[in-house]
Protein backbone atom coordinates (compact mmCIF):
# COMPACT_ATOMS: atom_id res chain seq x y z
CA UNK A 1 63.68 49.12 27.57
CA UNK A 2 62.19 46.04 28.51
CA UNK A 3 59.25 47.24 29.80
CA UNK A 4 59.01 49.71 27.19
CA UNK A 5 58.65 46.78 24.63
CA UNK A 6 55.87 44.51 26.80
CA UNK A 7 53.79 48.10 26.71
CA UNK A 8 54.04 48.44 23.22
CA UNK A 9 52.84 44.62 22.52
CA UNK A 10 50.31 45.24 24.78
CA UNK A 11 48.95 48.17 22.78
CA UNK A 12 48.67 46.21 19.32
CA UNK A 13 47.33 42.88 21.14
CA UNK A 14 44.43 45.12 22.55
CA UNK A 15 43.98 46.55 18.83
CA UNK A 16 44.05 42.90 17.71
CA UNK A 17 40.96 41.84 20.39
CA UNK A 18 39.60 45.14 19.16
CA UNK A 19 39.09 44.02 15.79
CA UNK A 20 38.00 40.43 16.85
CA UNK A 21 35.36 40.81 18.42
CA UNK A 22 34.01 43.83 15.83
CA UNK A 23 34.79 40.45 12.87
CA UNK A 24 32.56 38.97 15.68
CA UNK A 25 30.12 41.17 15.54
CA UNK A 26 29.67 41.77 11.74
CA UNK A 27 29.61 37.91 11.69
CA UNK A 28 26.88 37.50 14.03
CA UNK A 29 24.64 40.11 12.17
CA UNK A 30 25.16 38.43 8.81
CA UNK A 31 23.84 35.34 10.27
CA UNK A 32 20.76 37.14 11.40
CA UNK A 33 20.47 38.79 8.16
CA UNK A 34 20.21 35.26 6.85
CA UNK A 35 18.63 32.61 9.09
């Protein structure tokens, strides 16, 4: 059960880098839009 849980966290921490570094990205664009 345990180990069942730590997978599970895993999963939606990875989502959670997934969608930093696309914020990331979008960011970095917008700033090239505009410098």
């Amino acid at each position: 059960m345990e180990a069942k849980k730590q997978k599970k966290w895993k999963k939606s921490y990875t989502y959670v880098l997934v969608a930093n570094a696309i914020y990331i990205a979008i960011f970095f664009l917008i700033m090239q839009l505009y410098s």
